[in-house]
C-alpha atoms as a PDB file:
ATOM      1  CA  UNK A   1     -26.531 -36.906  13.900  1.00  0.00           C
ATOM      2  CA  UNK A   2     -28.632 -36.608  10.698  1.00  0.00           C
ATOM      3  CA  UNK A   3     -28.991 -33.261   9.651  1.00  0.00           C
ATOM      4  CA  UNK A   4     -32.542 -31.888   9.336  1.00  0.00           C
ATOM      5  CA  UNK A   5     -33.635 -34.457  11.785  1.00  0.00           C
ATOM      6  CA  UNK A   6     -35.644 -33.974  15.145  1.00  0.00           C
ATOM      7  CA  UNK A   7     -33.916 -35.368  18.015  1.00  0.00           C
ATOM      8  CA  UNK A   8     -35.931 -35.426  21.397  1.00  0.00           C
ATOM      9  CA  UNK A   9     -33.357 -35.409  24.197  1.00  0.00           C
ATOM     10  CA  UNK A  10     -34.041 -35.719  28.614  1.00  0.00           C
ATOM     11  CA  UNK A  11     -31.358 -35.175  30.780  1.00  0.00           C
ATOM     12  CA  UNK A  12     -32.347 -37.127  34.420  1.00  0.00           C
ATOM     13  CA  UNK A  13     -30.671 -36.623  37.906  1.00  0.00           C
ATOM     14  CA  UNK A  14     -30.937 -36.352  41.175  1.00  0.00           C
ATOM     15  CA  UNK A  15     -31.485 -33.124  42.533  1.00  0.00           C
ATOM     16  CA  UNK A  16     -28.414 -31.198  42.281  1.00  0.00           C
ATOM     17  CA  UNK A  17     -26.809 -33.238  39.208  1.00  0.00           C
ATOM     18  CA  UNK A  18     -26.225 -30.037  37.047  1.00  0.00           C
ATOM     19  CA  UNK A  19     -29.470 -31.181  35.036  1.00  0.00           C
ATOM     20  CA  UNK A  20     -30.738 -27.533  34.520  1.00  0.00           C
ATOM     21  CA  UNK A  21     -27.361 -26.191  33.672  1.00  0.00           C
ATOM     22  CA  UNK A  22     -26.605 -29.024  31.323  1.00  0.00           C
ATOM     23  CA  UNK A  23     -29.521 -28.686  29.790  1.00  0.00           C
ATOM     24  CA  UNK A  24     -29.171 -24.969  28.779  1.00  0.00           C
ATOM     25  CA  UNK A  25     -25.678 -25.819  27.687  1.00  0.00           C
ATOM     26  CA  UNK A  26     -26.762 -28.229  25.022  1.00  0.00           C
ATOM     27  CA  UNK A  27     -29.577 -26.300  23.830  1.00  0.00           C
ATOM     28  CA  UNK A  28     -27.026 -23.625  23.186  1.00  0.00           C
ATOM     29  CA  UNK A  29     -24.896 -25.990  21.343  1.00  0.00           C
ATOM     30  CA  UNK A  30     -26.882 -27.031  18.991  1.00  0.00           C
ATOM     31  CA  UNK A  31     -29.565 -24.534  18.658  1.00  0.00           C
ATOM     32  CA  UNK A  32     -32.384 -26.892  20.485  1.00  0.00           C
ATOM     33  CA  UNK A  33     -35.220 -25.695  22.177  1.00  0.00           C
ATOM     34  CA  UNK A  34     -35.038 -26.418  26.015  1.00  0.00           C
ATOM     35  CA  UNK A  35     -38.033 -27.428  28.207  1.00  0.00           C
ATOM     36  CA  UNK A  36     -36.808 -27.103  32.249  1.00  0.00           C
ATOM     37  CA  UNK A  37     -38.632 -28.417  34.924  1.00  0.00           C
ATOM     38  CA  UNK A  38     -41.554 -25.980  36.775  1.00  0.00           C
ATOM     39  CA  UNK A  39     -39.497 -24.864  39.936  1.00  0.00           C
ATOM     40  CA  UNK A  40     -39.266 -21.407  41.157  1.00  0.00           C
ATOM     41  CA  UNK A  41     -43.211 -21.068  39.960  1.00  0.00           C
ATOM     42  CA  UNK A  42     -43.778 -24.374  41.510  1.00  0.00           C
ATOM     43  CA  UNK A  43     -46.577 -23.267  44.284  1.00  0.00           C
ATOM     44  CA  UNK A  44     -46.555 -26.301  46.215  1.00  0.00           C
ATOM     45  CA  UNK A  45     -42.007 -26.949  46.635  1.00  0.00           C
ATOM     46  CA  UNK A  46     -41.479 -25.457  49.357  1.00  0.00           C
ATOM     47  CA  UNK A  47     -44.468 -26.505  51.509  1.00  0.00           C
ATOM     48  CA  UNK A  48     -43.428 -30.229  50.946  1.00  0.00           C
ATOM     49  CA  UNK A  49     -39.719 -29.793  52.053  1.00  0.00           C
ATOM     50  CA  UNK A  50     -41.322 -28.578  54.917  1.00  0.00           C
ATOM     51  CA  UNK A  51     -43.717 -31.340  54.999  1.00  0.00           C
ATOM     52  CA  UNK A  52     -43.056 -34.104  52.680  1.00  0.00           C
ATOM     53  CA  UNK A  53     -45.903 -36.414  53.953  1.00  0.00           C
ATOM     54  CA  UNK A  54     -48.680 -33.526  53.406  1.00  0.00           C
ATOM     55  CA  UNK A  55     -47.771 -32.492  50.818  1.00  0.00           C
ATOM     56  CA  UNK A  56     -46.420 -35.700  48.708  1.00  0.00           C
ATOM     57  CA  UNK A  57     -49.223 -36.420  46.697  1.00  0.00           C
ATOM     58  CA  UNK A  58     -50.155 -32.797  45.715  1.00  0.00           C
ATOM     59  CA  UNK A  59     -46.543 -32.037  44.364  1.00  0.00           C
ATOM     60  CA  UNK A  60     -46.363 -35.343  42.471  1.00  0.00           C
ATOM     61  CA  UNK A  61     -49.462 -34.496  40.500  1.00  0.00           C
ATOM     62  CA  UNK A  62     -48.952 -31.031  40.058  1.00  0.00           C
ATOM     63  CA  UNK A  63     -45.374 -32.179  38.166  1.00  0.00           C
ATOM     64  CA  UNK A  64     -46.998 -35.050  35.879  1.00  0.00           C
ATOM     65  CA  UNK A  65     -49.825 -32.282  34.639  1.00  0.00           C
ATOM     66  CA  UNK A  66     -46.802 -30.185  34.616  1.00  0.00           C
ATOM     67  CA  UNK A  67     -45.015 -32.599  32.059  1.00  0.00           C
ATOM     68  CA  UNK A  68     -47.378 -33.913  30.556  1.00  0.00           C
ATOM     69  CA  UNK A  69     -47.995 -30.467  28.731  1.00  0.00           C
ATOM     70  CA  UNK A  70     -44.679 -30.065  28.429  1.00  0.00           C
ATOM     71  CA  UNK A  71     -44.090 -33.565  26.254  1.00  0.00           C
ATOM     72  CA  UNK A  72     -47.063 -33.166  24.199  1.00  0.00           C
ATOM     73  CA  UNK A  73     -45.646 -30.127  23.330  1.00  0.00           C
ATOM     74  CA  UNK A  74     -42.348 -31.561  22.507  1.00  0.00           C
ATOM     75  CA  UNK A  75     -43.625 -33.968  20.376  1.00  0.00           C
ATOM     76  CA  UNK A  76     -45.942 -31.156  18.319  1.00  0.00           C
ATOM     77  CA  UNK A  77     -42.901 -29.352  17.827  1.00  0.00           C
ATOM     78  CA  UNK A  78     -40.406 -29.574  14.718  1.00  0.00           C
ATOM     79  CA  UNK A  79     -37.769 -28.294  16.495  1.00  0.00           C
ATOM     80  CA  UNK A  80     -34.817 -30.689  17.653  1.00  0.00           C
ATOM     81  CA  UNK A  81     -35.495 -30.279  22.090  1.00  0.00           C
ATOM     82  CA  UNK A  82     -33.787 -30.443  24.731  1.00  0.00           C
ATOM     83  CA  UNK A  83     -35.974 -31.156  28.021  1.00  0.00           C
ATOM     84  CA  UNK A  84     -34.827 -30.940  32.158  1.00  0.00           C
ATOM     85  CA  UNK A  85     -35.639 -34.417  33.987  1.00  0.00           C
ATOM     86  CA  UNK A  86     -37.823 -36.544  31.890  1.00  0.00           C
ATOM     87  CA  UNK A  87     -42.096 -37.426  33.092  1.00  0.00           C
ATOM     88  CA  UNK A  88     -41.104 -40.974  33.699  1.00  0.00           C
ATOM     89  CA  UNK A  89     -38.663 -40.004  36.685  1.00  0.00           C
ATOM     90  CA  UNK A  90     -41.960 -38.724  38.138  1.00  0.00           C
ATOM     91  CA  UNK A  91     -43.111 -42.064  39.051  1.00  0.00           C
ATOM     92  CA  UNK A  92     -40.141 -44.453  38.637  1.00  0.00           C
ATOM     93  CA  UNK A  93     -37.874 -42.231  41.329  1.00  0.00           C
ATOM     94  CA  UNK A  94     -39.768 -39.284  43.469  1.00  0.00           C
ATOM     95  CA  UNK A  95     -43.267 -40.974  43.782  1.00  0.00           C
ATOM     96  CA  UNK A  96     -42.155 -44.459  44.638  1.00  0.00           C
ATOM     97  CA  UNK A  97     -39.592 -43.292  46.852  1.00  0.00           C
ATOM     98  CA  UNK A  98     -41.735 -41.014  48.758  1.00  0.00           C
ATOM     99  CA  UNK A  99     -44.389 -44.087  49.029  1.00  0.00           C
ATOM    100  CA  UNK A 100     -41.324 -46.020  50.181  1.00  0.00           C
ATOM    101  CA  UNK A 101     -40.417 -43.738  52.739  1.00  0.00           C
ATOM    102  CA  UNK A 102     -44.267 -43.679  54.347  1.00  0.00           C
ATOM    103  CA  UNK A 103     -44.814 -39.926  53.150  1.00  0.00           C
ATOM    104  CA  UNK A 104     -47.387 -40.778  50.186  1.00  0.00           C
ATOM    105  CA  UNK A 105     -50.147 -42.962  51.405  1.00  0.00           C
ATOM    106  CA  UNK A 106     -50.505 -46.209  49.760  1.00  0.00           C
ATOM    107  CA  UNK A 107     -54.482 -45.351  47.964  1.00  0.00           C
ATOM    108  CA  UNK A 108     -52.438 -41.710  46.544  1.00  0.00           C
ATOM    109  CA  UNK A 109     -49.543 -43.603  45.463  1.00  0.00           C
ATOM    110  CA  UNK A 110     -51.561 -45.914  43.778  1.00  0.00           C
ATOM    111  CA  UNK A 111     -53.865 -43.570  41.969  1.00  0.00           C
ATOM    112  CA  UNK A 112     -51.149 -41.705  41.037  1.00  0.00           C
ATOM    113  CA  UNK A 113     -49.800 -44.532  39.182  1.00  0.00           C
ATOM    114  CA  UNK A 114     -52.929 -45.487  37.306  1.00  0.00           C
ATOM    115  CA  UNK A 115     -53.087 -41.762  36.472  1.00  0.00           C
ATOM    116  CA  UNK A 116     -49.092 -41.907  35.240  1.00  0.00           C
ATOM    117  CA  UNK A 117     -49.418 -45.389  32.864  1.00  0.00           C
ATOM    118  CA  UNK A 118     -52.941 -44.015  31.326  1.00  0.00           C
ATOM    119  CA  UNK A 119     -51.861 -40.558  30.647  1.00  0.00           C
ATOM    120  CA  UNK A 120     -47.877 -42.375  29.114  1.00  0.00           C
ATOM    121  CA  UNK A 121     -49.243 -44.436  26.955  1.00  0.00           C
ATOM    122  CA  UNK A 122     -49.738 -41.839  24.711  1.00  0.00           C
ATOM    123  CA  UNK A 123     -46.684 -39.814  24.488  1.00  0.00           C
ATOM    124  CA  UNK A 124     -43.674 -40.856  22.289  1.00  0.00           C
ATOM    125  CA  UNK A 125     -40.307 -41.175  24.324  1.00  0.00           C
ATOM    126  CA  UNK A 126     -37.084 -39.413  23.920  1.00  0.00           C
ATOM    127  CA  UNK A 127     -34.461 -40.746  21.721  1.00  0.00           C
ATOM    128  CA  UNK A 128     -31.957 -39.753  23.945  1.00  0.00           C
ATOM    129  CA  UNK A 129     -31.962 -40.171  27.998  1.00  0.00           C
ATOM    130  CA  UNK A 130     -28.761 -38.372  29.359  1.00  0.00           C
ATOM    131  CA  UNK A 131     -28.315 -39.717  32.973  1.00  0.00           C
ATOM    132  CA  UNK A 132     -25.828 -37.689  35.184  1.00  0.00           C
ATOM    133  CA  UNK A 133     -24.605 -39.857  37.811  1.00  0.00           C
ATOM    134  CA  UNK A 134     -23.799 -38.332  40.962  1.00  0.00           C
ATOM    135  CA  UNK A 135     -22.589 -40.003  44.522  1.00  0.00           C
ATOM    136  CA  UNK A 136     -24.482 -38.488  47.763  1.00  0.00           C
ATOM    137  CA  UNK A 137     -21.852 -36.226  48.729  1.00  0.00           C
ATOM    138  CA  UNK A 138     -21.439 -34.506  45.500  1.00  0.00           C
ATOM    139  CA  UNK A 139     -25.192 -33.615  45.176  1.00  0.00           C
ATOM    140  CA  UNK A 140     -25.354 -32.396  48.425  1.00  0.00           C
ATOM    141  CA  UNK A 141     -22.515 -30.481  47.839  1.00  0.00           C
ATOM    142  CA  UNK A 142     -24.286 -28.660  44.558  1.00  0.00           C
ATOM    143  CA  UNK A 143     -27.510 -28.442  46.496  1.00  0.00           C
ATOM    144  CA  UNK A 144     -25.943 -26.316  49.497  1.00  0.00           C
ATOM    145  CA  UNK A 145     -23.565 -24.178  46.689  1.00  0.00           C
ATOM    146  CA  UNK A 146     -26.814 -23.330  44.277  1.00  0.00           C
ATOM    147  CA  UNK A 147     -28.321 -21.865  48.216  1.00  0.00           C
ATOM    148  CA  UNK A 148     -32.275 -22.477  47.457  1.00  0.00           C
ATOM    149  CA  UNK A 149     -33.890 -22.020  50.571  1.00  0.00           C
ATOM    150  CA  UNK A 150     -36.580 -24.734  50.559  1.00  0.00           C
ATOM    151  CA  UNK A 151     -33.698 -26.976  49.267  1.00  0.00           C
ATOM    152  CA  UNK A 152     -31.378 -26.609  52.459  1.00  0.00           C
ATOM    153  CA  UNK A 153     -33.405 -28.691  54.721  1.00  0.00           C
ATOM    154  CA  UNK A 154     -33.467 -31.832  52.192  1.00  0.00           C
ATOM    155  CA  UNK A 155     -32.434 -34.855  54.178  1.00  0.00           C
ATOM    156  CA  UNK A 156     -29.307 -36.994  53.526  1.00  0.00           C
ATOM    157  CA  UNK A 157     -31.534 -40.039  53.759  1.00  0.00           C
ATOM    158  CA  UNK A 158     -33.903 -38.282  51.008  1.00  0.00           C
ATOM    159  CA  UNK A 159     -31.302 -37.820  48.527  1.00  0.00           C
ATOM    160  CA  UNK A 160     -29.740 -41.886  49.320  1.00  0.00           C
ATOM    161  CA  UNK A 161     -32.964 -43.133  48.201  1.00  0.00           C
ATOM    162  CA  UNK A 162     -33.626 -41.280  45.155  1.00  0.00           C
ATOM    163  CA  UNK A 163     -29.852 -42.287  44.505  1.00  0.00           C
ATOM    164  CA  UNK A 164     -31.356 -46.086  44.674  1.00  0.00           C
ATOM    165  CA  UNK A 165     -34.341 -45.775  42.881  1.00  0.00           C
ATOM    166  CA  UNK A 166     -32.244 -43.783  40.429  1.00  0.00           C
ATOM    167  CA  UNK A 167     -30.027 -46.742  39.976  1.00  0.00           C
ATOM    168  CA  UNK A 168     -32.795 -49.113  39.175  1.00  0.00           C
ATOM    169  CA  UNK A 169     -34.489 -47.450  37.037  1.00  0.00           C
ATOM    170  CA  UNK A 170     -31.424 -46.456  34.798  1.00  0.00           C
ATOM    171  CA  UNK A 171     -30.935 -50.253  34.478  1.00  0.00           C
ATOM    172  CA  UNK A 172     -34.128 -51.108  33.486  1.00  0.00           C
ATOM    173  CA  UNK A 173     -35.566 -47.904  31.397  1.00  0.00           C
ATOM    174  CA  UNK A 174     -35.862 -49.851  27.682  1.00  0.00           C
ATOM    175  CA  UNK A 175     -38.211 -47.120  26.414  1.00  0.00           C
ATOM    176  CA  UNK A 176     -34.768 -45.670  24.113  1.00  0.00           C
ATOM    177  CA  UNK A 177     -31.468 -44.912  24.717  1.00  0.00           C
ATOM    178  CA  UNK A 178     -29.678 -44.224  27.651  1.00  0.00           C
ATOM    179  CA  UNK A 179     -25.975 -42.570  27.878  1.00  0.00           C
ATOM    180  CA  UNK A 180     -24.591 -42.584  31.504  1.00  0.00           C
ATOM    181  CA  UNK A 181     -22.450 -39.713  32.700  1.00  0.00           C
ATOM    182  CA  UNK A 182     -19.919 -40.368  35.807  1.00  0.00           C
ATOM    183  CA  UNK A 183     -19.873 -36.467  36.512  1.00  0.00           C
ATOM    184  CA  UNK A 184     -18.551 -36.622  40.242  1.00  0.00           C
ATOM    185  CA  UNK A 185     -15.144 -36.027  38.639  1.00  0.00           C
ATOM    186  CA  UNK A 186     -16.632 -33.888  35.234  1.00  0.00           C
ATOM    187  CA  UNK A 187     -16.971 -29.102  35.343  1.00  0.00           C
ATOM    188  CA  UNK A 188     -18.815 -29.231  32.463  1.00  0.00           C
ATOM    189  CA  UNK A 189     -19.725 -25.787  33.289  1.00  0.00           C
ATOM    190  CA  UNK A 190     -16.347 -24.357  33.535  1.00  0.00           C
ATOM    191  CA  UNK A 191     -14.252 -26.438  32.157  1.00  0.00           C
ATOM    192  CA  UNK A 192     -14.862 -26.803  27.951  1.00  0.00           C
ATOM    193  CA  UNK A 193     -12.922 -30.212  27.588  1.00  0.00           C
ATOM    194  CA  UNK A 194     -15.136 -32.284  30.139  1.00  0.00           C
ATOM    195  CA  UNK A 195     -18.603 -30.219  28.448  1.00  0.00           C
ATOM    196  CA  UNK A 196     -17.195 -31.466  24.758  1.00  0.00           C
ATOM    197  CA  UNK A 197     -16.860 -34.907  26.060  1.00  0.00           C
ATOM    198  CA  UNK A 198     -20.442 -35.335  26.978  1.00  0.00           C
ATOM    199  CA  UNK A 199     -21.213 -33.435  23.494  1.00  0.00           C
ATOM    200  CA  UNK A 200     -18.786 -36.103  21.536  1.00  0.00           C
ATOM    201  CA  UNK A 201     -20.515 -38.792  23.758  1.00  0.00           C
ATOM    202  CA  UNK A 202     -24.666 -37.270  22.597  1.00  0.00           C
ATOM    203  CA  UNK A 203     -23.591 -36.938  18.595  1.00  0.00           C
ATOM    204  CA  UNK A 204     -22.456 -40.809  18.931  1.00  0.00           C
ATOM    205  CA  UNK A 205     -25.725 -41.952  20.576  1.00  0.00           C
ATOM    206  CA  UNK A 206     -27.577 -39.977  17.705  1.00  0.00           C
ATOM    207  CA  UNK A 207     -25.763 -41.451  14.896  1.00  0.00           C
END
Protein backbone atom coordinates (compact mmCIF):
# COMPACT_ATOMS: atom_id res chain seq x y z
CA UNK A 1 0.00 0.00 0.00
CA UNK A 2 1.27 3.39 -1.27
CA UNK A 3 1.14 5.88 1.22
CA UNK A 4 -0.94 9.00 0.48
CA UNK A 5 -2.91 6.98 -1.92
CA UNK A 6 -6.82 6.49 -2.11
CA UNK A 7 -7.80 3.00 -2.00
CA UNK A 8 -11.61 2.24 -2.65
CA UNK A 9 -12.37 -1.06 -0.92
CA UNK A 10 -16.18 -3.41 -0.95
CA UNK A 11 -16.49 -6.15 1.20
CA UNK A 12 -19.49 -8.64 -0.48
CA UNK A 13 -21.41 -11.54 1.29
CA UNK A 14 -24.21 -13.19 1.81
CA UNK A 15 -26.33 -12.08 4.43
CA UNK A 16 -24.82 -12.94 7.62
CA UNK A 17 -21.02 -13.13 6.33
CA UNK A 18 -19.70 -10.64 9.04
CA UNK A 19 -19.69 -7.94 6.12
CA UNK A 20 -20.83 -5.04 8.46
CA UNK A 21 -18.54 -6.03 11.24
CA UNK A 22 -15.61 -6.49 8.93
CA UNK A 23 -16.13 -3.56 7.49
CA UNK A 24 -15.97 -1.36 10.67
CA UNK A 25 -12.93 -3.35 11.63
CA UNK A 26 -10.89 -2.25 8.68
CA UNK A 27 -11.98 1.20 8.68
CA UNK A 28 -10.63 1.27 12.18
CA UNK A 29 -7.43 -0.15 11.05
CA UNK A 30 -6.46 2.01 8.82
CA UNK A 31 -8.28 5.14 9.48
CA UNK A 32 -10.80 4.69 6.27
CA UNK A 33 -14.02 6.07 6.02
CA UNK A 34 -16.79 3.32 6.02
CA UNK A 35 -20.00 3.42 3.90
CA UNK A 36 -22.57 0.39 5.36
CA UNK A 37 -25.43 -0.69 3.65
CA UNK A 38 -29.11 1.26 4.43
CA UNK A 39 -30.69 -1.39 6.87
CA UNK A 40 -32.31 -0.57 10.07
CA UNK A 41 -33.68 2.82 8.13
CA UNK A 42 -34.48 0.64 5.26
CA UNK A 43 -38.51 1.31 5.10
CA UNK A 44 -39.34 -1.34 2.82
CA UNK A 45 -36.95 -4.80 4.70
CA UNK A 46 -39.14 -6.04 6.59
CA UNK A 47 -42.30 -5.93 4.44
CA UNK A 48 -40.43 -8.07 1.77
CA UNK A 49 -39.29 -10.88 4.22
CA UNK A 50 -42.74 -10.98 4.79
CA UNK A 51 -43.55 -10.85 1.22
CA UNK A 52 -40.71 -11.24 -1.07
CA UNK A 53 -42.81 -11.31 -4.33
CA UNK A 54 -44.61 -7.81 -3.42
CA UNK A 55 -42.28 -6.34 -2.42
CA UNK A 56 -39.12 -7.51 -4.70
CA UNK A 57 -38.96 -4.87 -7.04
CA UNK A 58 -39.53 -1.93 -4.60
CA UNK A 59 -36.58 -3.05 -2.26
CA UNK A 60 -34.23 -3.65 -5.21
CA UNK A 61 -34.62 -0.09 -6.37
CA UNK A 62 -34.76 1.55 -3.24
CA UNK A 63 -30.97 -0.16 -2.60
CA UNK A 64 -29.44 0.83 -6.17
CA UNK A 65 -30.69 4.72 -5.48
CA UNK A 66 -29.43 3.84 -2.14
CA UNK A 67 -25.84 3.04 -3.58
CA UNK A 68 -25.70 4.80 -6.12
CA UNK A 69 -25.38 7.97 -3.78
CA UNK A 70 -23.35 6.23 -1.76
CA UNK A 71 -20.51 5.44 -4.69
CA UNK A 72 -20.66 8.76 -6.18
CA UNK A 73 -19.85 9.86 -2.99
CA UNK A 74 -17.00 7.55 -2.59
CA UNK A 75 -15.50 8.46 -5.57
CA UNK A 76 -15.82 12.53 -4.69
CA UNK A 77 -14.11 11.77 -1.65
CA UNK A 78 -10.18 11.93 -0.95
CA UNK A 79 -10.38 9.82 1.74
CA UNK A 80 -9.08 6.08 1.42
CA UNK A 81 -13.07 4.06 2.01
CA UNK A 82 -14.15 1.32 3.11
CA UNK A 83 -17.84 0.40 1.81
CA UNK A 84 -20.51 -2.69 3.14
CA UNK A 85 -21.63 -4.96 0.03
CA UNK A 86 -20.73 -3.36 -3.18
CA UNK A 87 -23.91 -1.79 -5.99
CA UNK A 88 -23.03 -4.52 -8.38
CA UNK A 89 -24.22 -7.38 -5.89
CA UNK A 90 -27.54 -5.52 -6.34
CA UNK A 91 -28.16 -6.96 -9.63
CA UNK A 92 -25.60 -9.78 -10.15
CA UNK A 93 -26.95 -11.74 -6.74
CA UNK A 94 -30.38 -10.37 -4.95
CA UNK A 95 -32.24 -9.15 -8.16
CA UNK A 96 -31.50 -12.08 -10.40
CA UNK A 97 -32.05 -14.46 -7.79
CA UNK A 98 -35.30 -13.12 -6.73
CA UNK A 99 -36.32 -13.09 -10.67
CA UNK A 100 -35.06 -16.67 -10.54
CA UNK A 101 -37.08 -17.66 -7.81
CA UNK A 102 -40.55 -16.14 -9.55
CA UNK A 103 -40.77 -13.24 -6.83
CA UNK A 104 -39.69 -10.25 -9.29
CA UNK A 105 -41.73 -10.29 -12.41
CA UNK A 106 -39.90 -10.67 -15.55
CA UNK A 107 -40.93 -6.65 -17.14
CA UNK A 108 -39.47 -5.32 -13.19
CA UNK A 109 -36.54 -7.44 -13.42
CA UNK A 110 -35.83 -6.28 -16.65
CA UNK A 111 -36.23 -2.59 -16.12
CA UNK A 112 -34.38 -2.85 -13.25
CA UNK A 113 -31.50 -3.99 -15.18
CA UNK A 114 -31.58 -1.34 -17.87
CA UNK A 115 -31.85 1.07 -14.92
CA UNK A 116 -28.57 -0.81 -13.13
CA UNK A 117 -26.09 -0.88 -16.55
CA UNK A 118 -27.19 2.95 -17.43
CA UNK A 119 -26.82 4.36 -14.05
CA UNK A 120 -22.93 1.85 -13.71
CA UNK A 121 -21.53 3.00 -16.44
CA UNK A 122 -20.62 5.92 -14.81
CA UNK A 123 -19.17 5.10 -11.54
CA UNK A 124 -15.48 3.98 -11.15
CA UNK A 125 -15.11 0.47 -9.39
CA UNK A 126 -13.36 -0.48 -6.28
CA UNK A 127 -9.83 -1.49 -6.33
CA UNK A 128 -10.39 -3.93 -3.89
CA UNK A 129 -13.51 -6.55 -3.70
CA UNK A 130 -13.17 -8.52 -0.33
CA UNK A 131 -15.47 -11.61 -0.75
CA UNK A 132 -16.27 -13.52 2.55
CA UNK A 133 -17.16 -16.93 1.71
CA UNK A 134 -19.54 -18.58 3.84
CA UNK A 135 -21.30 -22.29 3.54
CA UNK A 136 -25.28 -22.28 4.26
CA UNK A 137 -25.06 -23.42 7.67
CA UNK A 138 -22.66 -20.92 8.90
CA UNK A 139 -24.74 -17.90 7.65
CA UNK A 140 -27.67 -19.14 9.03
CA UNK A 141 -26.03 -19.66 12.05
CA UNK A 142 -24.85 -15.69 12.22
CA UNK A 143 -28.27 -14.68 10.98
CA UNK A 144 -30.23 -16.43 13.99
CA UNK A 145 -27.14 -15.23 16.66
CA UNK A 146 -27.27 -11.30 15.35
CA UNK A 147 -31.57 -11.98 16.33
CA UNK A 148 -33.08 -9.31 13.65
CA UNK A 149 -36.57 -9.91 13.61
CA UNK A 150 -37.47 -9.52 9.92
CA UNK A 151 -34.31 -11.68 9.36
CA UNK A 152 -35.60 -14.88 11.30
CA UNK A 153 -38.07 -15.96 8.80
CA UNK A 154 -35.39 -15.94 5.78
CA UNK A 155 -35.69 -19.26 4.03
CA UNK A 156 -32.92 -21.91 3.78
CA UNK A 157 -33.68 -22.12 0.08
CA UNK A 158 -33.24 -18.11 -0.04
CA UNK A 159 -29.91 -18.06 1.37
CA UNK A 160 -28.73 -21.52 -1.14
CA UNK A 161 -29.39 -19.40 -4.02
CA UNK A 162 -27.78 -16.26 -3.21
CA UNK A 163 -24.89 -18.77 -2.18
CA UNK A 164 -25.02 -19.77 -6.14
CA UNK A 165 -25.37 -16.65 -7.67
CA UNK A 166 -22.69 -15.55 -5.23
CA UNK A 167 -20.40 -18.13 -6.63
CA UNK A 168 -20.80 -17.05 -10.17
CA UNK A 169 -20.45 -13.88 -9.94
CA UNK A 170 -17.16 -14.02 -7.81
CA UNK A 171 -15.77 -15.99 -10.79
CA UNK A 172 -16.61 -13.78 -13.31
CA UNK A 173 -16.49 -10.06 -11.64
CA UNK A 174 -13.28 -8.60 -13.93
CA UNK A 175 -14.23 -5.02 -13.03
CA UNK A 176 -10.78 -5.13 -10.32
CA UNK A 177 -9.56 -7.22 -7.88
CA UNK A 178 -11.02 -9.77 -5.97
CA UNK A 179 -9.47 -11.46 -2.61
CA UNK A 180 -11.55 -14.51 -1.42
CA UNK A 181 -11.93 -15.18 2.28
CA UNK A 182 -12.80 -18.97 3.46
CA UNK A 183 -14.21 -17.51 6.86
CA UNK A 184 -16.38 -20.65 7.92
CA UNK A 185 -13.31 -21.58 9.99
CA UNK A 186 -11.94 -17.55 10.56
CA UNK A 187 -13.30 -15.06 14.43
CA UNK A 188 -12.04 -12.24 12.97
CA UNK A 189 -13.99 -10.47 15.51
CA UNK A 190 -12.59 -12.06 18.51
CA UNK A 191 -9.84 -13.59 17.67
CA UNK A 192 -6.78 -10.87 16.48
CA UNK A 193 -4.62 -13.56 14.57
CA UNK A 194 -7.42 -14.68 12.01
CA UNK A 195 -8.52 -10.46 11.71
CA UNK A 196 -4.52 -9.76 10.90
CA UNK A 197 -4.58 -12.43 8.35
CA UNK A 198 -7.25 -10.91 6.25
CA UNK A 199 -5.36 -7.41 6.98
CA UNK A 200 -1.83 -9.09 5.74
CA UNK A 201 -3.96 -10.63 2.87
CA UNK A 202 -5.74 -6.55 1.83
CA UNK A 203 -2.04 -4.69 2.13
CA UNK A 204 -0.79 -7.50 -0.49
CA UNK A 205 -3.69 -6.96 -2.94
CA UNK A 206 -2.91 -3.10 -2.62
CA UNK A 207 0.67 -3.30 -3.30
Amino acid sequence: MKKGKKYFISVAGNIGSGKSSLTRMIAKEFSWAPYFESVQDNPYLSDFYEDMKRWSFQLQVYFLSHRFHTHKKIIASRKSVIQDRSIYEDVEIFARNLYLMGRMEKRDYNNYRALFYEMVSYLKPPDLVVYLKADVKTLLKQIKLRGRDFEQSIEKKYIERLNRSYKKWISSYRLGKVLVIESDDLDFVNNPEHFKMIINSIKKNLA
